[in-house]
C-alpha atoms as a PDB file:
ATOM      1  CA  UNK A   1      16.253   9.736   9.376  1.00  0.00           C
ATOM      2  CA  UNK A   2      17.182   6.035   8.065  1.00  0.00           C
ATOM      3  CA  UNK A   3      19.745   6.705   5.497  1.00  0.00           C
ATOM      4  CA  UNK A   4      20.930   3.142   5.868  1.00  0.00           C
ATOM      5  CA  UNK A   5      19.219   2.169   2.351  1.00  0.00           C
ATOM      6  CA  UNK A   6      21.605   0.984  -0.295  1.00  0.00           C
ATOM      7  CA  UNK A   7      19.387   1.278  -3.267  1.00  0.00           C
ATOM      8  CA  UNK A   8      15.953   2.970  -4.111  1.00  0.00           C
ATOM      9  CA  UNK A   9      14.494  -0.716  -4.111  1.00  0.00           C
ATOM     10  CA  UNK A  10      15.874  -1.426  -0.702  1.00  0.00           C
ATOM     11  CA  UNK A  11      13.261   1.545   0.378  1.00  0.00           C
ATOM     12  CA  UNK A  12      10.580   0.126  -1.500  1.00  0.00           C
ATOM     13  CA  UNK A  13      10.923  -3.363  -0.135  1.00  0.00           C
ATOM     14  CA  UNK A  14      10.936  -2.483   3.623  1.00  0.00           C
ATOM     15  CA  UNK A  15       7.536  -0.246   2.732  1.00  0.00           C
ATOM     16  CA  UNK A  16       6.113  -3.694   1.245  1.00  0.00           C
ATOM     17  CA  UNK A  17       6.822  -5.050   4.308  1.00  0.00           C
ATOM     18  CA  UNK A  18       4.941  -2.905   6.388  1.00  0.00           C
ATOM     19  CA  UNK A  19       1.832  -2.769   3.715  1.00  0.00           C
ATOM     20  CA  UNK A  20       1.716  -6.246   4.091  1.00  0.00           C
ATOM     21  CA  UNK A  21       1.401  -6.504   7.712  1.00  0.00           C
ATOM     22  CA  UNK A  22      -1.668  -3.803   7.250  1.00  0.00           C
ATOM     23  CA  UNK A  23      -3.140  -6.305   4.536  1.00  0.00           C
ATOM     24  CA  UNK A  24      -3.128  -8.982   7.256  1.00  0.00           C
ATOM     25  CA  UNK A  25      -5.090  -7.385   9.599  1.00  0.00           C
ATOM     26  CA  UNK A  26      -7.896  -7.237   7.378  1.00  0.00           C
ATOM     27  CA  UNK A  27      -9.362 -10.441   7.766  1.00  0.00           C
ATOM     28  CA  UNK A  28      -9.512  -9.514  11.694  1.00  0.00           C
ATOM     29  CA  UNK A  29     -10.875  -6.329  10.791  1.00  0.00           C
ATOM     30  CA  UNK A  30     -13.805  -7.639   9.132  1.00  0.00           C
ATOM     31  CA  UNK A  31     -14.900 -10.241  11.498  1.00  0.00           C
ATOM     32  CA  UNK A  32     -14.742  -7.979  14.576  1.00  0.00           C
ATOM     33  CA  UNK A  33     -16.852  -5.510  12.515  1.00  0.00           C
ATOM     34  CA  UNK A  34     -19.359  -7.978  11.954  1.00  0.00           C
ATOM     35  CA  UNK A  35     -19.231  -9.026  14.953  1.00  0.00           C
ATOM     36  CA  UNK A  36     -19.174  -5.646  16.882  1.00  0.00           C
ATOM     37  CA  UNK A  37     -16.436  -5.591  17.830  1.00  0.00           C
ATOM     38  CA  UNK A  38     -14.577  -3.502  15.800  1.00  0.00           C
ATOM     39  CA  UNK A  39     -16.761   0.596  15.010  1.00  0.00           C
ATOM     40  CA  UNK A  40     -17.190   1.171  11.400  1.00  0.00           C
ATOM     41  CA  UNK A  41     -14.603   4.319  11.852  1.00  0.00           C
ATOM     42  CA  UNK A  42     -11.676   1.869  13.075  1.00  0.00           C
ATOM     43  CA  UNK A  43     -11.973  -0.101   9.430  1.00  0.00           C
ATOM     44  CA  UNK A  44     -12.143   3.617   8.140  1.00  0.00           C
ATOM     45  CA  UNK A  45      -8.670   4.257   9.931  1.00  0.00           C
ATOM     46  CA  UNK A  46      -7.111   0.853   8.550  1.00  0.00           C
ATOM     47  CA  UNK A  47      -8.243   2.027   4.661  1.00  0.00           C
ATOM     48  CA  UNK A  48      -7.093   5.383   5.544  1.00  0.00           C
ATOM     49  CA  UNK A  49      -3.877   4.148   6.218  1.00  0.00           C
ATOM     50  CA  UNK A  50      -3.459   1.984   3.027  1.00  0.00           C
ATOM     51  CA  UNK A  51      -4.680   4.735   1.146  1.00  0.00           C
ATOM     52  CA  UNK A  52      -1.904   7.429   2.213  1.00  0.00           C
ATOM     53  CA  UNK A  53       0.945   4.811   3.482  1.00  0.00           C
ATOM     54  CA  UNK A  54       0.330   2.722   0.780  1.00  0.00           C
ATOM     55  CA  UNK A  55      -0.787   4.102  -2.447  1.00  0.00           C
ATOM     56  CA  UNK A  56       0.009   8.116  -1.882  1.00  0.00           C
ATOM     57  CA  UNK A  57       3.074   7.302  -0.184  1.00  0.00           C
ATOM     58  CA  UNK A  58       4.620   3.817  -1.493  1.00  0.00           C
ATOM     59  CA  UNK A  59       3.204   3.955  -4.962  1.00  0.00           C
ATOM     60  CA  UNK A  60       4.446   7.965  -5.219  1.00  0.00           C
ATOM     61  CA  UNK A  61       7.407   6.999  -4.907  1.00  0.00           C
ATOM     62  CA  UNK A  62       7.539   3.888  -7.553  1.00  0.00           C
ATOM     63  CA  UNK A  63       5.420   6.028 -10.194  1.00  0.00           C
ATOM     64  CA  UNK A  64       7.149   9.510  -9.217  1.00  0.00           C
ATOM     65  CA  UNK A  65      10.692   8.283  -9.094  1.00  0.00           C
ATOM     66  CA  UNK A  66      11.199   4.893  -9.742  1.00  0.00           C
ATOM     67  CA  UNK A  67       9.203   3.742 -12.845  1.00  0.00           C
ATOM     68  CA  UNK A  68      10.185   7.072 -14.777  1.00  0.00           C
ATOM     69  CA  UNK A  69      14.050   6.468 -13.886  1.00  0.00           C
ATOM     70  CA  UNK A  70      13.767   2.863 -15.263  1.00  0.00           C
ATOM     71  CA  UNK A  71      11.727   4.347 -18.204  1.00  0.00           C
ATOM     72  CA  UNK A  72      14.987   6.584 -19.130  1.00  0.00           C
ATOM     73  CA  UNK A  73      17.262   3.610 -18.600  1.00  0.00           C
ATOM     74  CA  UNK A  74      15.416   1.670 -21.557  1.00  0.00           C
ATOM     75  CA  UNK A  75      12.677  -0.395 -19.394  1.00  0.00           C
ATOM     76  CA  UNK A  76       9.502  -0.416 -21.714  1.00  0.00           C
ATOM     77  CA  UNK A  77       6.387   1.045 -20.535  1.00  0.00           C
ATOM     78  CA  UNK A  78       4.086  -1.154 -22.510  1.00  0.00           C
ATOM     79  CA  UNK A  79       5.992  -3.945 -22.898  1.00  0.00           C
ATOM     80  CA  UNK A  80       7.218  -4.741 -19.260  1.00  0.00           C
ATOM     81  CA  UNK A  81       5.864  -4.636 -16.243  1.00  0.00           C
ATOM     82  CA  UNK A  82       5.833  -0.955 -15.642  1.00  0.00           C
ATOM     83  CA  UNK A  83       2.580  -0.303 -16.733  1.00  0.00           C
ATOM     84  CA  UNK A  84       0.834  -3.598 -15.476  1.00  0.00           C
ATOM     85  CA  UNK A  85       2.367  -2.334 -11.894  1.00  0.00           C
ATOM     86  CA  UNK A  86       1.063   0.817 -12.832  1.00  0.00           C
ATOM     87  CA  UNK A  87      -2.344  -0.177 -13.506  1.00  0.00           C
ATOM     88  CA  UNK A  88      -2.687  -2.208 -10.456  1.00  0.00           C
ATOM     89  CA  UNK A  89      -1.856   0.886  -8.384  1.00  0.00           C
ATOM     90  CA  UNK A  90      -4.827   1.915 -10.056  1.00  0.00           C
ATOM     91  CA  UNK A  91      -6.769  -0.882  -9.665  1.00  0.00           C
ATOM     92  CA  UNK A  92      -6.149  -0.928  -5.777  1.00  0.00           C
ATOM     93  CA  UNK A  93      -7.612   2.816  -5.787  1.00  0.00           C
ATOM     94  CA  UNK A  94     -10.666   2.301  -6.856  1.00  0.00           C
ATOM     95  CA  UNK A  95     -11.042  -0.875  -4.521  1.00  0.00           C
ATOM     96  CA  UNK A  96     -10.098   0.563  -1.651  1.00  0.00           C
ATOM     97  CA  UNK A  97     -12.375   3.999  -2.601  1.00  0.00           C
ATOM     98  CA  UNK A  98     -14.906   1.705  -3.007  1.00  0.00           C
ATOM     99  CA  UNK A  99     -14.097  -0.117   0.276  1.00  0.00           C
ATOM    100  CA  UNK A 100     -14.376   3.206   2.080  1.00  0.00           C
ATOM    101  CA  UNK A 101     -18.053   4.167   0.405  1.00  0.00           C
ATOM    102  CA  UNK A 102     -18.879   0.869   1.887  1.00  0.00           C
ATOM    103  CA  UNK A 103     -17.703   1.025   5.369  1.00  0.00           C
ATOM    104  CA  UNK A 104     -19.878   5.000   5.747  1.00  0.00           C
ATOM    105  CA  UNK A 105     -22.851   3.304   4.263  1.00  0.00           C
ATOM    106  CA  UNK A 106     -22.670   0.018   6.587  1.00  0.00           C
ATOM    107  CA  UNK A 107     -21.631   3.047   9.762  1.00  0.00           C
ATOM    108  CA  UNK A 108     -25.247   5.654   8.315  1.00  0.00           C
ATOM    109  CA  UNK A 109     -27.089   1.672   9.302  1.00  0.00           C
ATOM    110  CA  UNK A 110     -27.086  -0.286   5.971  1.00  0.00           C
ATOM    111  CA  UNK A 111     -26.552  -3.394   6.942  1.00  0.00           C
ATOM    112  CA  UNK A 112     -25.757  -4.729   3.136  1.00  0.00           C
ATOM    113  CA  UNK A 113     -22.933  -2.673   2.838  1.00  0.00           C
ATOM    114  CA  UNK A 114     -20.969  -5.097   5.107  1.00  0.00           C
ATOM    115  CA  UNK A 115     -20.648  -7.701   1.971  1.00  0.00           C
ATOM    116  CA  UNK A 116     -19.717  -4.998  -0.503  1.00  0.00           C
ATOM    117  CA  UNK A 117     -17.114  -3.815   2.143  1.00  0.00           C
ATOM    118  CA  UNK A 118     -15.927  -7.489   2.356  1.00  0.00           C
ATOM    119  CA  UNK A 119     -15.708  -7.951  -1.257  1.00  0.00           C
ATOM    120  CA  UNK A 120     -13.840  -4.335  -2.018  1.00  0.00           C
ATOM    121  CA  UNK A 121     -11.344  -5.174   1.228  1.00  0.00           C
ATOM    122  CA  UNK A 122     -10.532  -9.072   0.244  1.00  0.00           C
ATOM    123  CA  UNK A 123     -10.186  -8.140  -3.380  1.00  0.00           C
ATOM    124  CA  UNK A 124      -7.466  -5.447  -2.255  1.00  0.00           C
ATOM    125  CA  UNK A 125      -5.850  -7.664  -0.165  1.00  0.00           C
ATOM    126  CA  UNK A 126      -4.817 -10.597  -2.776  1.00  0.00           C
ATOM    127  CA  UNK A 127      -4.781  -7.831  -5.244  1.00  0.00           C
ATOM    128  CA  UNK A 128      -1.518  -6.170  -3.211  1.00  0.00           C
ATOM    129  CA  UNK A 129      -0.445  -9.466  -1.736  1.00  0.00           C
ATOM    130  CA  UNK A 130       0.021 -10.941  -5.671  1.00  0.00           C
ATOM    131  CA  UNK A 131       1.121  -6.952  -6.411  1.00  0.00           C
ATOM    132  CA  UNK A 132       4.246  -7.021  -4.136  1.00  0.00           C
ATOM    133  CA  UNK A 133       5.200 -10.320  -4.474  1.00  0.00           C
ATOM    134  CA  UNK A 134       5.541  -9.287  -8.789  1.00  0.00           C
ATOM    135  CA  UNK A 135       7.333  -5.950  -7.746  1.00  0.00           C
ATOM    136  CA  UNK A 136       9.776  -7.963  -4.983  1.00  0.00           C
ATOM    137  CA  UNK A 137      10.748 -10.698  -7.319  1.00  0.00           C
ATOM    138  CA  UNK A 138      10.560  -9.205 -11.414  1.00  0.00           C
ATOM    139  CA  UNK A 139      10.439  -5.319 -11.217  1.00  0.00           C
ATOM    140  CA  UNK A 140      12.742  -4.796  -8.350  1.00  0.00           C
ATOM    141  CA  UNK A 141      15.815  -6.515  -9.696  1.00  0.00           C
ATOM    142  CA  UNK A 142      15.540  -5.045 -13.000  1.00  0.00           C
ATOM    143  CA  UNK A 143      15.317  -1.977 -11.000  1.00  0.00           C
ATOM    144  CA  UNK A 144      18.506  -3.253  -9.328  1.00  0.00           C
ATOM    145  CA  UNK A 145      20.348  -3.634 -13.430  1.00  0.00           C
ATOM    146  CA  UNK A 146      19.147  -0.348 -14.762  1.00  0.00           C
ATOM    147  CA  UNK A 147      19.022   2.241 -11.349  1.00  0.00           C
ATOM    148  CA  UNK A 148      22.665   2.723  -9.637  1.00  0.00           C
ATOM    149  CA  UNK A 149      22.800   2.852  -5.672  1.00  0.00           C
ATOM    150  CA  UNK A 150      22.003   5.594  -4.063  1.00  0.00           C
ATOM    151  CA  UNK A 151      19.994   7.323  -7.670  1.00  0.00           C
ATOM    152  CA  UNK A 152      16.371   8.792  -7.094  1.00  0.00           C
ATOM    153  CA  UNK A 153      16.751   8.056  -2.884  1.00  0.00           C
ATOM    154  CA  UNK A 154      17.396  11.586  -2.063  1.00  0.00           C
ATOM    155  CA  UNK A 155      13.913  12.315  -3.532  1.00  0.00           C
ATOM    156  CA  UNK A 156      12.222   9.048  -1.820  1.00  0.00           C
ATOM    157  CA  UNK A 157      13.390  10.654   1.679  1.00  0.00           C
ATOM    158  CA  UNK A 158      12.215  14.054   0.674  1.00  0.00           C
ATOM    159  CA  UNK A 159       8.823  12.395  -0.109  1.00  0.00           C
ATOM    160  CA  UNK A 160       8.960  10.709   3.029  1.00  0.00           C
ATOM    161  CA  UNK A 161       9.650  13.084   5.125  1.00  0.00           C
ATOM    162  CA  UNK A 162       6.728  15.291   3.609  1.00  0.00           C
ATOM    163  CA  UNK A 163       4.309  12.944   4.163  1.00  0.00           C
ATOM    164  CA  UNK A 164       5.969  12.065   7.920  1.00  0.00           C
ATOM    165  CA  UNK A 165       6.712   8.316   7.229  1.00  0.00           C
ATOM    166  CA  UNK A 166       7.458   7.878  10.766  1.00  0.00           C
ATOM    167  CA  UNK A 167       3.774   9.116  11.828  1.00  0.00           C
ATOM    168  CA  UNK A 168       2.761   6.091   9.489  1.00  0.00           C
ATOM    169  CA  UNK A 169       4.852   3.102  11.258  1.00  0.00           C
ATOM    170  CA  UNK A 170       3.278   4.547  14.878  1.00  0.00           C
ATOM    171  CA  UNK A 171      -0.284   4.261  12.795  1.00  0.00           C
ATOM    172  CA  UNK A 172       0.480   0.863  11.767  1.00  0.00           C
ATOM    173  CA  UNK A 173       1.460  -0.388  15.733  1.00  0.00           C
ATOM    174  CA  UNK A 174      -1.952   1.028  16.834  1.00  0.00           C
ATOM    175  CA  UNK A 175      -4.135  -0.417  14.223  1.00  0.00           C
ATOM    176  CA  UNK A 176      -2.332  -3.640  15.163  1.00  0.00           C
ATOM    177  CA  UNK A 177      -3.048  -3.339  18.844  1.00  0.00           C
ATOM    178  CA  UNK A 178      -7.295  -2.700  17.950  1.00  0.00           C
ATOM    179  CA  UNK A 179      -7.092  -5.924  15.909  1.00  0.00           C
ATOM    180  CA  UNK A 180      -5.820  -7.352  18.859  1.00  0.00           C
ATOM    181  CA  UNK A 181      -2.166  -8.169  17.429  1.00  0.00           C
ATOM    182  CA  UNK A 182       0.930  -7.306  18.544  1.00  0.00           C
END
């Protein structure tokens, strides 16, 4: 498909884009849920999307092929920022699991869920925002010293192409249109 990446990183950074134009739609997303706007299953869709585009697909790739290929090249796990990246992947999980349990109990009528969803989404958003901006500026050019052009991006595609990447970027333009962006 787009073989036009350089390096692994190059990959990673384009995905970041497109995460972070999902992350801004959340604040959207909210208010025309709580203002009916917006069904309970169309905030569903926009957490299903950051939880297969984003962590299954984008963070697969950084802990399936990236961080282990630094890890060989002498990056420390413990030490660096492997495993804080790593343990925010994890930390986005449970918020946005958490964000989803909220959204089904606010849709089955409780109307106190809608807080709890608020709280889960907002927290994942500067969670991610501060997340990216960490991998784009520190991990990603050590990534750029240690991993040679063109290493581990075979695999990235194969992943992508797997989990039809493409499908993902047409999600992303229709979850854009319901927030009423463009």
């Amino acid at each position: 498909m787009h073989h036009h990446y350089k390096h692994l990183a190059d990959m990673l950074v384009e995905d970041h884009d497109h995460i972070l134009e999902a992350l801004d739609l959340i604040p959207a997303y909210l208010d025309k849920l709580s203002q009916g706007e917006l069904e309970p299953r169309d905030v569903e869709r926009l957490i299903e999307f950051l939880s297969q585009f984003a962590d299954r697909c984008h963070h697969g790739k950084e802990e399936d092929i990236l961080f282990p290929m630094m890890e060989r090249r002498g990056a420390g796990f413990w030490e660096g920022p492997l495993g804080v990246m790593t343990c925010e992947h994890g930390m986005g999980r449970y918020l946005l699991r958490n964000a989803r349990n909220s959204v089904r109990r606010y849709a089955s009528g409780d109307g106190e869920a809608l807080r709890a969803l608020r709280h889960y989404l907002e927290g994942y958003r500067r969670l991610l925002s501060q997340h990216i901006d960490k991998e784009n500026n520190i991990l990603f050019p050590m990534a750029r010293q240690l991993v040679g052009e063109g290493e581990g991006l075979e695999e990235a595609h194969r992943v992508e192409e797997e989990m039809d990447h493409e499908s993902y970027l047409r999600e992303l333009e229709e979850l854009k249109r319901l927030a009423g962006k463009r």
